[in-house]
PDB file of N, CA and C in Angstrom:
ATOM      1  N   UNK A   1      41.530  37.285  68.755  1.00  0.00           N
ATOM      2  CA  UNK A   1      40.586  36.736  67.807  1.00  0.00           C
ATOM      3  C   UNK A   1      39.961  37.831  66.948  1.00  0.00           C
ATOM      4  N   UNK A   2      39.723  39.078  67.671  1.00  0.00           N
ATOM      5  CA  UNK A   2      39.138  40.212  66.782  1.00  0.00           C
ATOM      6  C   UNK A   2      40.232  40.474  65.418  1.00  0.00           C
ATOM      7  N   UNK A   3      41.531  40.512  65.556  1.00  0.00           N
ATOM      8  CA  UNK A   3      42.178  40.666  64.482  1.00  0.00           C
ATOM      9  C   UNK A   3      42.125  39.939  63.531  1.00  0.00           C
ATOM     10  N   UNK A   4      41.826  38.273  63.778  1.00  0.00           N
ATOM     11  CA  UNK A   4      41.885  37.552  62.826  1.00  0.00           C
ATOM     12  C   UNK A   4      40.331  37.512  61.870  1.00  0.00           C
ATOM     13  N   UNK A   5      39.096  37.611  62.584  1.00  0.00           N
ATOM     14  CA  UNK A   5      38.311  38.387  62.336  1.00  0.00           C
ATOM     15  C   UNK A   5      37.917  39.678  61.343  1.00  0.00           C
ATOM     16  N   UNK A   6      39.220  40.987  62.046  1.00  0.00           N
ATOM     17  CA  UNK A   6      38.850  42.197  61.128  1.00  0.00           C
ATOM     18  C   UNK A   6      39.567  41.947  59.600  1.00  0.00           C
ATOM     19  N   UNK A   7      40.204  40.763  59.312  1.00  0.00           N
ATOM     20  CA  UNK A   7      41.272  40.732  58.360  1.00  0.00           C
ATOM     21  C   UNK A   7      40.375  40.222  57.195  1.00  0.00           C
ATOM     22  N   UNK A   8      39.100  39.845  57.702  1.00  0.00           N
ATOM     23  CA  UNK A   8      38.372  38.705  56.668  1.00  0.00           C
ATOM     24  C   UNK A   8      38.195  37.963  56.103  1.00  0.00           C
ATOM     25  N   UNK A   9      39.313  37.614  56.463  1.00  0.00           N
ATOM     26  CA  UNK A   9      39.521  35.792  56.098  1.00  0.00           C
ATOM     27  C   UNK A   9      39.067  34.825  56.828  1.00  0.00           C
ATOM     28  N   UNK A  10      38.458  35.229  58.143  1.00  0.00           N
ATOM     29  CA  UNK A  10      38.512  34.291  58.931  1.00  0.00           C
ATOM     30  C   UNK A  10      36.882  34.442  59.420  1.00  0.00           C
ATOM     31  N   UNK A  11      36.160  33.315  59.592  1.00  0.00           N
ATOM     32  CA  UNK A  11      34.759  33.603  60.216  1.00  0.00           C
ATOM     33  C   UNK A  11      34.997  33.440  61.727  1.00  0.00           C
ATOM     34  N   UNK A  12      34.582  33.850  62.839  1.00  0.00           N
ATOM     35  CA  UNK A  12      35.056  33.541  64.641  1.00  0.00           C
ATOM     36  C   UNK A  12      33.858  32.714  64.414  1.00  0.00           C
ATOM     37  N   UNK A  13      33.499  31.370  65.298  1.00  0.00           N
ATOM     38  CA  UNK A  13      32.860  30.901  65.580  1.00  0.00           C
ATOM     39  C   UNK A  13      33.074  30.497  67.446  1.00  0.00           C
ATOM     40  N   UNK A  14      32.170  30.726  67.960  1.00  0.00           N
ATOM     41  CA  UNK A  14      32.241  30.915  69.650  1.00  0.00           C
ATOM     42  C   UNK A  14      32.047  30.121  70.367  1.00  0.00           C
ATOM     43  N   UNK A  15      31.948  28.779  70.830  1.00  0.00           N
ATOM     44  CA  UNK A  15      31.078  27.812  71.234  1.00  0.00           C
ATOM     45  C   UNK A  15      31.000  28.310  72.722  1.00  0.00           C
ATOM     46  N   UNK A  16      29.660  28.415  72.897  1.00  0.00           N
ATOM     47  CA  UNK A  16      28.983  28.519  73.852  1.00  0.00           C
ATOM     48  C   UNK A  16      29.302  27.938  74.899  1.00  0.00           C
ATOM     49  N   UNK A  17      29.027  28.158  75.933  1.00  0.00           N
ATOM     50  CA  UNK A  17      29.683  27.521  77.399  1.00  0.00           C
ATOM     51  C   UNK A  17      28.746  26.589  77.345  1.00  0.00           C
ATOM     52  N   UNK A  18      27.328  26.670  77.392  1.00  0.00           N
ATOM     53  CA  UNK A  18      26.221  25.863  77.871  1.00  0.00           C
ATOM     54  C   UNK A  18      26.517  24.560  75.885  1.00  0.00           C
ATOM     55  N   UNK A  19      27.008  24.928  75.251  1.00  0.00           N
ATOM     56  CA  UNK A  19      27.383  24.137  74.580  1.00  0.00           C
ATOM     57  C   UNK A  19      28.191  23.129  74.769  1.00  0.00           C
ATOM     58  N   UNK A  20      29.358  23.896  75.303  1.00  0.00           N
ATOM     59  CA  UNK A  20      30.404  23.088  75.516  1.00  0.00           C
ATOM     60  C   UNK A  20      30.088  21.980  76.576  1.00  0.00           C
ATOM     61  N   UNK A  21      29.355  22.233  77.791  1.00  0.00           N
ATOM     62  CA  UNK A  21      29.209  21.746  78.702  1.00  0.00           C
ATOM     63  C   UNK A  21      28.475  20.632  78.810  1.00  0.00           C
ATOM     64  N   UNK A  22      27.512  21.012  78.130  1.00  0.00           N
ATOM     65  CA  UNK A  22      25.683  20.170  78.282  1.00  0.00           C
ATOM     66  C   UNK A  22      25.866  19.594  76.850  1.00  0.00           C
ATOM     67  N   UNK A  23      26.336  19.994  75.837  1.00  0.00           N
ATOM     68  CA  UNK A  23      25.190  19.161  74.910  1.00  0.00           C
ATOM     69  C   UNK A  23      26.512  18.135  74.361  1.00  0.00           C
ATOM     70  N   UNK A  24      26.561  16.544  73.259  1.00  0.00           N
ATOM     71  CA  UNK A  24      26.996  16.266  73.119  1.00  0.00           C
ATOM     72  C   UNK A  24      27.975  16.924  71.998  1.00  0.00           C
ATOM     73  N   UNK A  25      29.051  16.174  71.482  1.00  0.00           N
ATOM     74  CA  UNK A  25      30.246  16.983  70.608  1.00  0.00           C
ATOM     75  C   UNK A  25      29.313  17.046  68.863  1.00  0.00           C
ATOM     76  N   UNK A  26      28.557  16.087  69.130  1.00  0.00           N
ATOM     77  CA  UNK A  26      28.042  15.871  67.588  1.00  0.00           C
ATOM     78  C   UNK A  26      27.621  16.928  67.680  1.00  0.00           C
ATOM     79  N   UNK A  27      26.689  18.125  68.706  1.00  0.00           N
ATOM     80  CA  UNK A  27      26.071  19.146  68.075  1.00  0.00           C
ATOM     81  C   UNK A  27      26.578  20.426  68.580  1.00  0.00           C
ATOM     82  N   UNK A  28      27.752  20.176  68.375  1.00  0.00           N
ATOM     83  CA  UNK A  28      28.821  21.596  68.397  1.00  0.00           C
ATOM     84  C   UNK A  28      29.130  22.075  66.704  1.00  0.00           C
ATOM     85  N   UNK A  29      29.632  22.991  66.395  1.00  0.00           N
ATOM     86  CA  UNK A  29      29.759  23.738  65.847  1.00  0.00           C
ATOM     87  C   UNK A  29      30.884  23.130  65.143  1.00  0.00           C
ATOM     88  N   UNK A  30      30.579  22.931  63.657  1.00  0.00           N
ATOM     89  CA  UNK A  30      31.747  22.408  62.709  1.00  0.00           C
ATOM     90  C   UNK A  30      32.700  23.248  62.498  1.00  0.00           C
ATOM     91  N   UNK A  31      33.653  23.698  62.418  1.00  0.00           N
ATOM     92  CA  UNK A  31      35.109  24.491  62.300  1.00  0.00           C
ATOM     93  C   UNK A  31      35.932  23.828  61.518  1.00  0.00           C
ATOM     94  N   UNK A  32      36.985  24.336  60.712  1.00  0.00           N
ATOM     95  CA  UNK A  32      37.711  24.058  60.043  1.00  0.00           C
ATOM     96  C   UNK A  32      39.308  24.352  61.315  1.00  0.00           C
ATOM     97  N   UNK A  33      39.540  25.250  62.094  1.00  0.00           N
ATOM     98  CA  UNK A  33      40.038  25.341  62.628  1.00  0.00           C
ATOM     99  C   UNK A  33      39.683  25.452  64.001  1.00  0.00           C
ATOM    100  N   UNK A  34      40.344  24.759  65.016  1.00  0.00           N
ATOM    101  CA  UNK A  34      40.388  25.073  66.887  1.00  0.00           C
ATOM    102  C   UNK A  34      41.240  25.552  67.186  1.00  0.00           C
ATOM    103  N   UNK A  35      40.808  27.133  67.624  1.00  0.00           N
ATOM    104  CA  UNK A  35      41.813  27.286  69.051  1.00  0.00           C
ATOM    105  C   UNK A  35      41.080  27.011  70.414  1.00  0.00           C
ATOM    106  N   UNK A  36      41.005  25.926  71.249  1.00  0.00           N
ATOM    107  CA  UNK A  36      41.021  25.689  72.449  1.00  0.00           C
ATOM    108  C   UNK A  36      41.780  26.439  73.955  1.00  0.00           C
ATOM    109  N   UNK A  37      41.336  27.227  74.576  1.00  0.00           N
ATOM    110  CA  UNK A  37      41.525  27.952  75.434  1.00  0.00           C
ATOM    111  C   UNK A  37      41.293  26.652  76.740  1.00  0.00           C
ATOM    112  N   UNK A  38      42.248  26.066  77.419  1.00  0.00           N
ATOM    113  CA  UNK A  38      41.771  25.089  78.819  1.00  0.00           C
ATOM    114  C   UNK A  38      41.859  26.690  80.019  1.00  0.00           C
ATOM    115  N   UNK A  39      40.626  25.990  80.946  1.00  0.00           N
ATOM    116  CA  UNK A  39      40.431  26.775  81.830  1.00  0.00           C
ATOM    117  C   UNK A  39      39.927  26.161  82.840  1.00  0.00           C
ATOM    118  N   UNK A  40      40.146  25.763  84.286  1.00  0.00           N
ATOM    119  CA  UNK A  40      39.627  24.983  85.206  1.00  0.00           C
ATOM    120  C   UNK A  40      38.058  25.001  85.215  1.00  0.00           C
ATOM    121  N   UNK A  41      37.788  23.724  84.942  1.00  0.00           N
ATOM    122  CA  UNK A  41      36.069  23.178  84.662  1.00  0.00           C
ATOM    123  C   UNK A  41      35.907  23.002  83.372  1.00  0.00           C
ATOM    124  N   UNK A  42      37.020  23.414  82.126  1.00  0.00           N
ATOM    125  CA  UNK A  42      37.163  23.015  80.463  1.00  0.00           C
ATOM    126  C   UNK A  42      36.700  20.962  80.444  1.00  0.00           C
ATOM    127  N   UNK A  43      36.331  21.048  79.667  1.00  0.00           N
ATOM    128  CA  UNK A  43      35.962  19.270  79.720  1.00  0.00           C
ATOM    129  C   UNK A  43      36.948  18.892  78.277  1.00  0.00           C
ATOM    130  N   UNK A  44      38.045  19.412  79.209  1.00  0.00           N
ATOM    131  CA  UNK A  44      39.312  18.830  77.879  1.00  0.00           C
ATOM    132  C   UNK A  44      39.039  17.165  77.524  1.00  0.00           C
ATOM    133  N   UNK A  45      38.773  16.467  77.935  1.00  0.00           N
ATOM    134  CA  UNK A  45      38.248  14.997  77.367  1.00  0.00           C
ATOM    135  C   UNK A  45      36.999  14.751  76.399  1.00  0.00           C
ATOM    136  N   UNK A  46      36.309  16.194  76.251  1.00  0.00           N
ATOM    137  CA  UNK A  46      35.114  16.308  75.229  1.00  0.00           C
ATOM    138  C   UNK A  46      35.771  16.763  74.293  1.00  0.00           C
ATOM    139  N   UNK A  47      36.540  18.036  74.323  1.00  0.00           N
ATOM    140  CA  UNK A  47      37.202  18.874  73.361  1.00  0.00           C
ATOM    141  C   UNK A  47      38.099  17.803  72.588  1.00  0.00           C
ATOM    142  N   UNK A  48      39.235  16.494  73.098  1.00  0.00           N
ATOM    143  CA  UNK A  48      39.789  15.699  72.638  1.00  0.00           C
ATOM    144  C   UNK A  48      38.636  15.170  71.556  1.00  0.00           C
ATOM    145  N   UNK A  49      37.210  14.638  71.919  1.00  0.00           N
ATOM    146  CA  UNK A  49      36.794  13.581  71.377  1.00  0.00           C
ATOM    147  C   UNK A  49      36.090  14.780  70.238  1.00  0.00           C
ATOM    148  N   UNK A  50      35.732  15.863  70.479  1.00  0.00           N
ATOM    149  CA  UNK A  50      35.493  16.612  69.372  1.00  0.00           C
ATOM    150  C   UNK A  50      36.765  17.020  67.908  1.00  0.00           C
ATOM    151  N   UNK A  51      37.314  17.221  68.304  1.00  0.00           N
ATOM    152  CA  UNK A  51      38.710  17.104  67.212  1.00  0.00           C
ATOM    153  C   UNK A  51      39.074  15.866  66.486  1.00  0.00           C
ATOM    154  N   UNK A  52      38.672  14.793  67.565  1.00  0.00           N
ATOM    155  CA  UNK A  52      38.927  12.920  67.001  1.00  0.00           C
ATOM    156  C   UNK A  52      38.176  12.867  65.594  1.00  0.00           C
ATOM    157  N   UNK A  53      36.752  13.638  66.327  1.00  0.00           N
ATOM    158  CA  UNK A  53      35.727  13.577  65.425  1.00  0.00           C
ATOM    159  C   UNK A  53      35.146  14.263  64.038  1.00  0.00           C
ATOM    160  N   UNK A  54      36.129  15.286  64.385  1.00  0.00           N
ATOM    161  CA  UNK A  54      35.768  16.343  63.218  1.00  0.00           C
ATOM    162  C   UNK A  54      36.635  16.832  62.753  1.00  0.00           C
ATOM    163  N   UNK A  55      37.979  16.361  63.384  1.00  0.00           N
ATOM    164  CA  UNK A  55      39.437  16.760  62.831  1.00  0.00           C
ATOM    165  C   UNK A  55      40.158  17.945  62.144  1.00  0.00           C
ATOM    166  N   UNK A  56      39.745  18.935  63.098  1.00  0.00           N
ATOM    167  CA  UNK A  56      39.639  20.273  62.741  1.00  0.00           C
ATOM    168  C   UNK A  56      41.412  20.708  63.156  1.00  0.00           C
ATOM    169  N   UNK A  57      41.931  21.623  62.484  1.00  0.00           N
ATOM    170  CA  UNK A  57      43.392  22.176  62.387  1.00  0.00           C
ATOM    171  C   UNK A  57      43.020  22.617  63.359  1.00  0.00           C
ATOM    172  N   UNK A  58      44.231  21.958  65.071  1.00  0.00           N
ATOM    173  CA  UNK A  58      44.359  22.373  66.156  1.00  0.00           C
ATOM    174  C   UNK A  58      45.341  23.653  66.316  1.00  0.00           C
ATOM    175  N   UNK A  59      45.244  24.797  66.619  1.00  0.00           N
ATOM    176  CA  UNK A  59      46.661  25.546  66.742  1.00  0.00           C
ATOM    177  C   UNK A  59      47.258  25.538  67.806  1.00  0.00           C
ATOM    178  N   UNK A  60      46.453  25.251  68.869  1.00  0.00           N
ATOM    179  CA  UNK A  60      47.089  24.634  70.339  1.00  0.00           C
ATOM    180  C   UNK A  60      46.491  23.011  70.586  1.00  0.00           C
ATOM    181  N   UNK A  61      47.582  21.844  70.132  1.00  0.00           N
ATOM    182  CA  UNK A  61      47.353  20.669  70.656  1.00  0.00           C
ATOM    183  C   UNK A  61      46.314  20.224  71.512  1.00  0.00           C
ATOM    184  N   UNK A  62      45.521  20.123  71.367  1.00  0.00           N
ATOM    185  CA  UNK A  62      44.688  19.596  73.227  1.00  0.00           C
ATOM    186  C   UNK A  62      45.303  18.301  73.420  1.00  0.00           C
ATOM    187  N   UNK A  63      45.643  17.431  72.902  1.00  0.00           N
ATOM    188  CA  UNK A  63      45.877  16.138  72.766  1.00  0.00           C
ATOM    189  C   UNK A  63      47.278  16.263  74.153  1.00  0.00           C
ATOM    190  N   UNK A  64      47.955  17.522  73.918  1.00  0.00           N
ATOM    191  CA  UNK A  64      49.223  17.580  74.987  1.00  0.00           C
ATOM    192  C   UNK A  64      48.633  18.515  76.032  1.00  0.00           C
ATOM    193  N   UNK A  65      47.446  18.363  75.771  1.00  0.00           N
ATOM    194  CA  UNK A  65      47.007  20.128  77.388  1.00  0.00           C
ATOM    195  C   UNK A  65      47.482  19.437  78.742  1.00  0.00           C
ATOM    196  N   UNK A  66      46.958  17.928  78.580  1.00  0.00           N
ATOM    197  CA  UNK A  66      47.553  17.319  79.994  1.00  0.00           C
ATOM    198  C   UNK A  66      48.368  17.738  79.985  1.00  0.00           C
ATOM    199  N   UNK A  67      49.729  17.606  79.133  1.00  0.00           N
ATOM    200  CA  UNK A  67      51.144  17.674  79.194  1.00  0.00           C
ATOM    201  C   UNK A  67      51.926  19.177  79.938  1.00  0.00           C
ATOM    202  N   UNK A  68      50.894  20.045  79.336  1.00  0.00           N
ATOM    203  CA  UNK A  68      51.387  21.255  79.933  1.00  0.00           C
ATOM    204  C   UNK A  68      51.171  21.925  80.660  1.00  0.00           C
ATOM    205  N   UNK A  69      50.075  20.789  81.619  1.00  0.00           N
ATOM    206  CA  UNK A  69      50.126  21.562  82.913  1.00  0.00           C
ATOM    207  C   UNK A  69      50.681  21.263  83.905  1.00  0.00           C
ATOM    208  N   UNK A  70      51.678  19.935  83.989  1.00  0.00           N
ATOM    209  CA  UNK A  70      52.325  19.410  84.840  1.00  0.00           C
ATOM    210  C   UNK A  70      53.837  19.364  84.253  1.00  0.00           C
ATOM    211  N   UNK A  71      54.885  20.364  85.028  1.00  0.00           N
ATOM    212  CA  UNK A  71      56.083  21.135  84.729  1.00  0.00           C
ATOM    213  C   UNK A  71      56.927  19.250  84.229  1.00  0.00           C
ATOM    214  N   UNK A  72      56.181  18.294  85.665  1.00  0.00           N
ATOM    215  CA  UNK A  72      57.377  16.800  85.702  1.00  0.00           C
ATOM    216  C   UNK A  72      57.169  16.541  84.271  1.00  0.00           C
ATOM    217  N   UNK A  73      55.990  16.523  83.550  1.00  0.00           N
ATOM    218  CA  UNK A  73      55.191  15.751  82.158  1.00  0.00           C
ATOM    219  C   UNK A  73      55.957  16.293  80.939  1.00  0.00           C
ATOM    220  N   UNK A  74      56.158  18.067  81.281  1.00  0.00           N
ATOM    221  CA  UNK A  74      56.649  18.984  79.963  1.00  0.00           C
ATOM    222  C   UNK A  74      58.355  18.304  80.165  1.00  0.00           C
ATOM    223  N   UNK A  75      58.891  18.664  81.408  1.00  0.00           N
ATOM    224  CA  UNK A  75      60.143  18.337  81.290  1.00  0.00           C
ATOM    225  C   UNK A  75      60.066  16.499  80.470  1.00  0.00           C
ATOM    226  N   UNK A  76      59.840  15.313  81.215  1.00  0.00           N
ATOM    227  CA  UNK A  76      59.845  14.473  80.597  1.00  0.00           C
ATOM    228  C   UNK A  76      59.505  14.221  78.814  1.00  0.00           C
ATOM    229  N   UNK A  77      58.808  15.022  78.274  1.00  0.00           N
ATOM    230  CA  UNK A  77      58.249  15.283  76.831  1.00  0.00           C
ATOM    231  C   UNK A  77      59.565  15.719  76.347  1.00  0.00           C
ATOM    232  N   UNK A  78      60.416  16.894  76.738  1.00  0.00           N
ATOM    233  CA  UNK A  78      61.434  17.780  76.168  1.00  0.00           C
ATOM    234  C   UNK A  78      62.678  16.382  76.296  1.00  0.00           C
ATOM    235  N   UNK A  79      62.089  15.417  77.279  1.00  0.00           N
ATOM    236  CA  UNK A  79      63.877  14.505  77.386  1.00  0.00           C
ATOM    237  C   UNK A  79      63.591  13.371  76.398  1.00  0.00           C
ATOM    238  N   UNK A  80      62.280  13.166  75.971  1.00  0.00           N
ATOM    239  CA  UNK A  80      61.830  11.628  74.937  1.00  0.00           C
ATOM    240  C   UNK A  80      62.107  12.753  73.611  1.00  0.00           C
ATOM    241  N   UNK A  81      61.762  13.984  73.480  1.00  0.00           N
ATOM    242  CA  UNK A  81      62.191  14.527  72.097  1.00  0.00           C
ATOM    243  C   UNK A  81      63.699  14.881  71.718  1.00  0.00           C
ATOM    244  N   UNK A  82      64.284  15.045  72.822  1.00  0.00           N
ATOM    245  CA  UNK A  82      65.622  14.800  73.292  1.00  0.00           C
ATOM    246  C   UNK A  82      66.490  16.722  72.560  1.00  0.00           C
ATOM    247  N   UNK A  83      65.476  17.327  73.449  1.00  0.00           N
ATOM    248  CA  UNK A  83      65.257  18.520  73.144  1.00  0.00           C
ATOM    249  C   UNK A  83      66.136  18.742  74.837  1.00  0.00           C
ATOM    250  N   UNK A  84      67.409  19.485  74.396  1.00  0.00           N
ATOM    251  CA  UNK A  84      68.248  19.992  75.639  1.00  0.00           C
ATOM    252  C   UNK A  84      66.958  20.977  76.539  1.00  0.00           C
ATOM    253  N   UNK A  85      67.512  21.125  78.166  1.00  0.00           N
ATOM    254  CA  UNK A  85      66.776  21.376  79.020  1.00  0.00           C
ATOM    255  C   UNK A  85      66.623  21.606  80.412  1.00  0.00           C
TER     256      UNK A  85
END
């Protein structure tokens, strides 16, 4: 993130843990872009309804985070896109 940062094009905006956690999505931090980092205790079902809501350019899907943490889910995804495997 620092690189994209030192380049100046880009503002970092950080959302706070006690943000993420406690307060509702309406008073998170507007972004034009998400990168979403999942991490055990992430409230990936807030982060979904924050993107629903503010429809910010995802660069990592959350919408598939379920998907990629269960190897049966990714393989099944790669056989409906019919992506060899």
């Amino acid at each position: 993130l620092r690189r994209l940062e030192i380049c100046g094009d880009f503002i970092i905006v950080v959302f706070e843990q006690e943000t993420i956690l406690e307060k509702p999505i309406e008073e998170w931090p507007i972004v034009e872009l998400l990168i979403a980092f999942f991490s055990t205790g992430f409230p990936l079902d807030k982060c979904k309804q924050y993107c629903k809501l503010r429809n910010p350019v995802c660069i990592n899907n959350v919408d598939f985070q379920d998907i990629f943490r269960s190897r049966v889910a990714v393989y099944k995804k790669l056989q409906e896109w019919y992506i060899p495997c």
